[in-house]
C-alpha atoms as a PDB file:
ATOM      1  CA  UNK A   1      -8.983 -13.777 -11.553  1.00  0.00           C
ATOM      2  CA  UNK A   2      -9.573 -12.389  -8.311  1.00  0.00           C
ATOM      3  CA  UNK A   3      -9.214  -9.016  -6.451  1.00  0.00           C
ATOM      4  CA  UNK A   4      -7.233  -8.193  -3.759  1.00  0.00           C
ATOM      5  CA  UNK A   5      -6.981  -4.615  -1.842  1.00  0.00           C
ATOM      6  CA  UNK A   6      -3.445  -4.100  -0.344  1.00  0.00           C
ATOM      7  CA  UNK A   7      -2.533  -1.867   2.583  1.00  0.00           C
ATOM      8  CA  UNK A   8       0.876  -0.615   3.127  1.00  0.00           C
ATOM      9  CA  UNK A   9       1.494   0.310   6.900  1.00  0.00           C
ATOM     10  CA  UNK A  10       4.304   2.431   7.379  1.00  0.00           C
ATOM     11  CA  UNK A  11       7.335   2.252  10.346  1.00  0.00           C
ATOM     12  CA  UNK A  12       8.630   5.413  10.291  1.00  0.00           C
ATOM     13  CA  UNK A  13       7.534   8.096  12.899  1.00  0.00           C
ATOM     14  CA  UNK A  14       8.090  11.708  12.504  1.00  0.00           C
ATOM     15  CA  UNK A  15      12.061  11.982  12.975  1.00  0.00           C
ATOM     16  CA  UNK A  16      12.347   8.949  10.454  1.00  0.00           C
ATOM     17  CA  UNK A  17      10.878  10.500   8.095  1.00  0.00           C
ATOM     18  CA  UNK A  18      12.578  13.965   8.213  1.00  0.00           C
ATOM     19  CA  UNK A  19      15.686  12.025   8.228  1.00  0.00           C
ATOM     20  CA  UNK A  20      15.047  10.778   4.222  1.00  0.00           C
ATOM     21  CA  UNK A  21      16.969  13.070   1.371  1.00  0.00           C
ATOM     22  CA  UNK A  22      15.623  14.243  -1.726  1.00  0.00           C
ATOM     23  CA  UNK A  23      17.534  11.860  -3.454  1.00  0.00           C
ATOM     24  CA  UNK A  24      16.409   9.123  -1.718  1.00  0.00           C
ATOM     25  CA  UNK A  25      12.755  10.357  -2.283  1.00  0.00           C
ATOM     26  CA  UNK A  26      13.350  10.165  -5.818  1.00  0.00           C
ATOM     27  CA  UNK A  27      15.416   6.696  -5.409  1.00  0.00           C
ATOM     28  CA  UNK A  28      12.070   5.382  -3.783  1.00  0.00           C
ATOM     29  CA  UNK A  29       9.868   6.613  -6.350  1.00  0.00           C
ATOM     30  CA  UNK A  30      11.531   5.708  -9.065  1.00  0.00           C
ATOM     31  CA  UNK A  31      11.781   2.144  -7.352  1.00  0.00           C
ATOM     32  CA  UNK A  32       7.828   2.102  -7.122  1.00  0.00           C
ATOM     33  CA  UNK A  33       7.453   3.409 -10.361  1.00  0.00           C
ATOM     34  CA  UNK A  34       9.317   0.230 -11.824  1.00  0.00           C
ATOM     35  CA  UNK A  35       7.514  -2.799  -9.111  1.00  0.00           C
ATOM     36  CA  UNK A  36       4.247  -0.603 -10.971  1.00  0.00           C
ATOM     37  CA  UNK A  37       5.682  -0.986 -14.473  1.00  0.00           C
ATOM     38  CA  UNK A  38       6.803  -4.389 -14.065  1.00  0.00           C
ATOM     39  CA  UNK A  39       3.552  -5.230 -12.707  1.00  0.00           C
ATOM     40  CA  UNK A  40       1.293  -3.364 -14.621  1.00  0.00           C
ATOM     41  CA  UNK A  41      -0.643  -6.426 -15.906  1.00  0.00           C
ATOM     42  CA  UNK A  42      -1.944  -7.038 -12.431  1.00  0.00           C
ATOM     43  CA  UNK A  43      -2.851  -3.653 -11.204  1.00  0.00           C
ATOM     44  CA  UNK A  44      -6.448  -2.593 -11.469  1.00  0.00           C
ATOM     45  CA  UNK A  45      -5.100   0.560  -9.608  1.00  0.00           C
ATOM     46  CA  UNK A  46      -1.637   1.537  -8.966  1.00  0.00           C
ATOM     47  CA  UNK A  47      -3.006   3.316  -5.747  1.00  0.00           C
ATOM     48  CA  UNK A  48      -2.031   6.321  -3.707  1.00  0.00           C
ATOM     49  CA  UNK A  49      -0.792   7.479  -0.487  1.00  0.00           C
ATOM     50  CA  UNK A  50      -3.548   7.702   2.474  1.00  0.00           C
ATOM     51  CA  UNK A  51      -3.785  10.767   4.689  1.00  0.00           C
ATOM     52  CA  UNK A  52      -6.151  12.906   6.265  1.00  0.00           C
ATOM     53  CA  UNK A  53      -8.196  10.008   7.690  1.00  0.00           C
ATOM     54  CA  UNK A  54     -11.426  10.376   9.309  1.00  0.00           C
ATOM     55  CA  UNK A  55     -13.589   7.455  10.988  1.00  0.00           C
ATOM     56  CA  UNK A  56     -17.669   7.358  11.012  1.00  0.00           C
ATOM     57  CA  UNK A  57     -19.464   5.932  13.423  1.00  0.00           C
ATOM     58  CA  UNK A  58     -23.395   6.027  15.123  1.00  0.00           C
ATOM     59  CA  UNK A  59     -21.669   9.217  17.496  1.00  0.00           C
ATOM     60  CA  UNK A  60     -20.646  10.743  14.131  1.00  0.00           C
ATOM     61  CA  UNK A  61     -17.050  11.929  12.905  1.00  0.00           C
ATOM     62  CA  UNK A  62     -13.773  11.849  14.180  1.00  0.00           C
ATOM     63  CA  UNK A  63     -10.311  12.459  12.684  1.00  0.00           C
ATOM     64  CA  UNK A  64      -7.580   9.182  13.391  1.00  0.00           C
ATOM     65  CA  UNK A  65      -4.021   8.459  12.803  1.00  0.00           C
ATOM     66  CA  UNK A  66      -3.125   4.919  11.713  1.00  0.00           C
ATOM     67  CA  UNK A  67       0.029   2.863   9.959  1.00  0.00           C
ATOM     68  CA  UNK A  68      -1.798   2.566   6.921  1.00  0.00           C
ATOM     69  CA  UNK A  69      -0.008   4.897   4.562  1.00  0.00           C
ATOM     70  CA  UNK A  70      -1.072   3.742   0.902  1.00  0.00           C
ATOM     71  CA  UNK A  71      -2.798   1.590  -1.042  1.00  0.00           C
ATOM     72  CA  UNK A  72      -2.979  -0.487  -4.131  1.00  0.00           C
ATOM     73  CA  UNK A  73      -5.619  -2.693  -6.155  1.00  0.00           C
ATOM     74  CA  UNK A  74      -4.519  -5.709  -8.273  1.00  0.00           C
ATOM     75  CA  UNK A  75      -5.879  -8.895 -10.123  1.00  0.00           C
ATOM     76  CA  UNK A  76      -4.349 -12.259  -9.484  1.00  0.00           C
ATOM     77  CA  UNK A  77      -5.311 -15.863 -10.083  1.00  0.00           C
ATOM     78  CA  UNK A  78      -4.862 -17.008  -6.375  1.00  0.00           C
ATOM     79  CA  UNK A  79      -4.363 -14.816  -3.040  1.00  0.00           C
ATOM     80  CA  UNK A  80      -0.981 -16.266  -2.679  1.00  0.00           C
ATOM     81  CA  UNK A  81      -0.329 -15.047  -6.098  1.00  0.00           C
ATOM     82  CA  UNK A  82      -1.044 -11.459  -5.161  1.00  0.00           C
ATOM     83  CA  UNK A  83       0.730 -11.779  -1.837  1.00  0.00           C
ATOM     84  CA  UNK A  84       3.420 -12.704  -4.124  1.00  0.00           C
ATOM     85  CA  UNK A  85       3.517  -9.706  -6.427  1.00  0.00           C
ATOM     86  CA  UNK A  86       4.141  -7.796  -2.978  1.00  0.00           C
ATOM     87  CA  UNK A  87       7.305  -9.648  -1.797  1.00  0.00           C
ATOM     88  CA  UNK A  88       9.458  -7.412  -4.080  1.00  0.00           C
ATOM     89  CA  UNK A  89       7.680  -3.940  -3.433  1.00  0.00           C
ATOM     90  CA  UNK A  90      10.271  -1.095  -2.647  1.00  0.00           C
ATOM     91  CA  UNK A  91       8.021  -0.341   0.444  1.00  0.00           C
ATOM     92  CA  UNK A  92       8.928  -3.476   2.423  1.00  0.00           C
ATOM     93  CA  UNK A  93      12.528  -2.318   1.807  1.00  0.00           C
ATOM     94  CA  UNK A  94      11.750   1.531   3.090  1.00  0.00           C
ATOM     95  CA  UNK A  95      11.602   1.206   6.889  1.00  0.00           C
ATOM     96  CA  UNK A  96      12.696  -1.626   9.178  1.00  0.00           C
ATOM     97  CA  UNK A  97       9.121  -2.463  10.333  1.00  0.00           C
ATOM     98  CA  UNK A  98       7.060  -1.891   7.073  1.00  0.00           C
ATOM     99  CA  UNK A  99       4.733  -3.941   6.115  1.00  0.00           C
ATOM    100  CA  UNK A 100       1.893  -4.369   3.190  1.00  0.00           C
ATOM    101  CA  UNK A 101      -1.374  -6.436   3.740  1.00  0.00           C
ATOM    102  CA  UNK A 102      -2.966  -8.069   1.202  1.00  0.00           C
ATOM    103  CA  UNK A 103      -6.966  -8.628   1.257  1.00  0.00           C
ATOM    104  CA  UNK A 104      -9.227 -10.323  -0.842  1.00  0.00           C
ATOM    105  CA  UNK A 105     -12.163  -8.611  -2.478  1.00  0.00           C
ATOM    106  CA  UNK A 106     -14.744 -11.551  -3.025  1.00  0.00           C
ATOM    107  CA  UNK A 107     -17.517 -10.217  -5.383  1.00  0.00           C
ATOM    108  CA  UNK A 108     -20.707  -9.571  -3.496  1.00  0.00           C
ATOM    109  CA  UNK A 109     -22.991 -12.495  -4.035  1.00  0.00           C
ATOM    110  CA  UNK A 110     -26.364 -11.848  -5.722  1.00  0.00           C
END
């Protein structure tokens, strides 16, 4: 089994997402909450959203804004596999222009 790190990016700018209702908050929740349930086998870690970013580099630290807006860890025997547990994630669904990236965590060789 392998490990694979995926990224959601989110569409939606500010306006978007002022537009959404409670209701379909909850709607979208509750939709994650079941890919994560029906999944649950796979995921190492069921994630979180992503906010407040900072980068580090040699001139030192600076806020940033990207599309990356969550996260998730899961096992799966093949990287196609875990690109496939993806294809049904309410986040795709969200946003015209959402995506999810899915990236394989090799162990470090030693």
């Amino acid at each position: 089994m392998g490990k694979f790190l995926a990224i959601l990016n989110g569409a939606a700018d500010d306006a978007d997402k002022a537009e959404f209702t409670e209701q379909q908050r909850t709607e979208f929740m509750n939709a994650w909450a079941a890919w994560a349930q029906k999944n649950e086998r796979a995921l190492v870690d069921p994630g979180s959203p992503l906010f407040r970013k900072k980068v580090v580099t040699a001139k030192g630290v600076e806020d940033f804004t990207d599309s990356k807006v969550g996260y998730a860890i899961v096992e799966a025997k093949s990287h196609e596999d875990a690109a496939q547990l993806f294809s049904a994630h309410p986040h795709i669904a969200l946003i015209p222009g959402n995506s999810i990236e899915v990236l394989e965590c090799p162990p470090i060789p030693g």
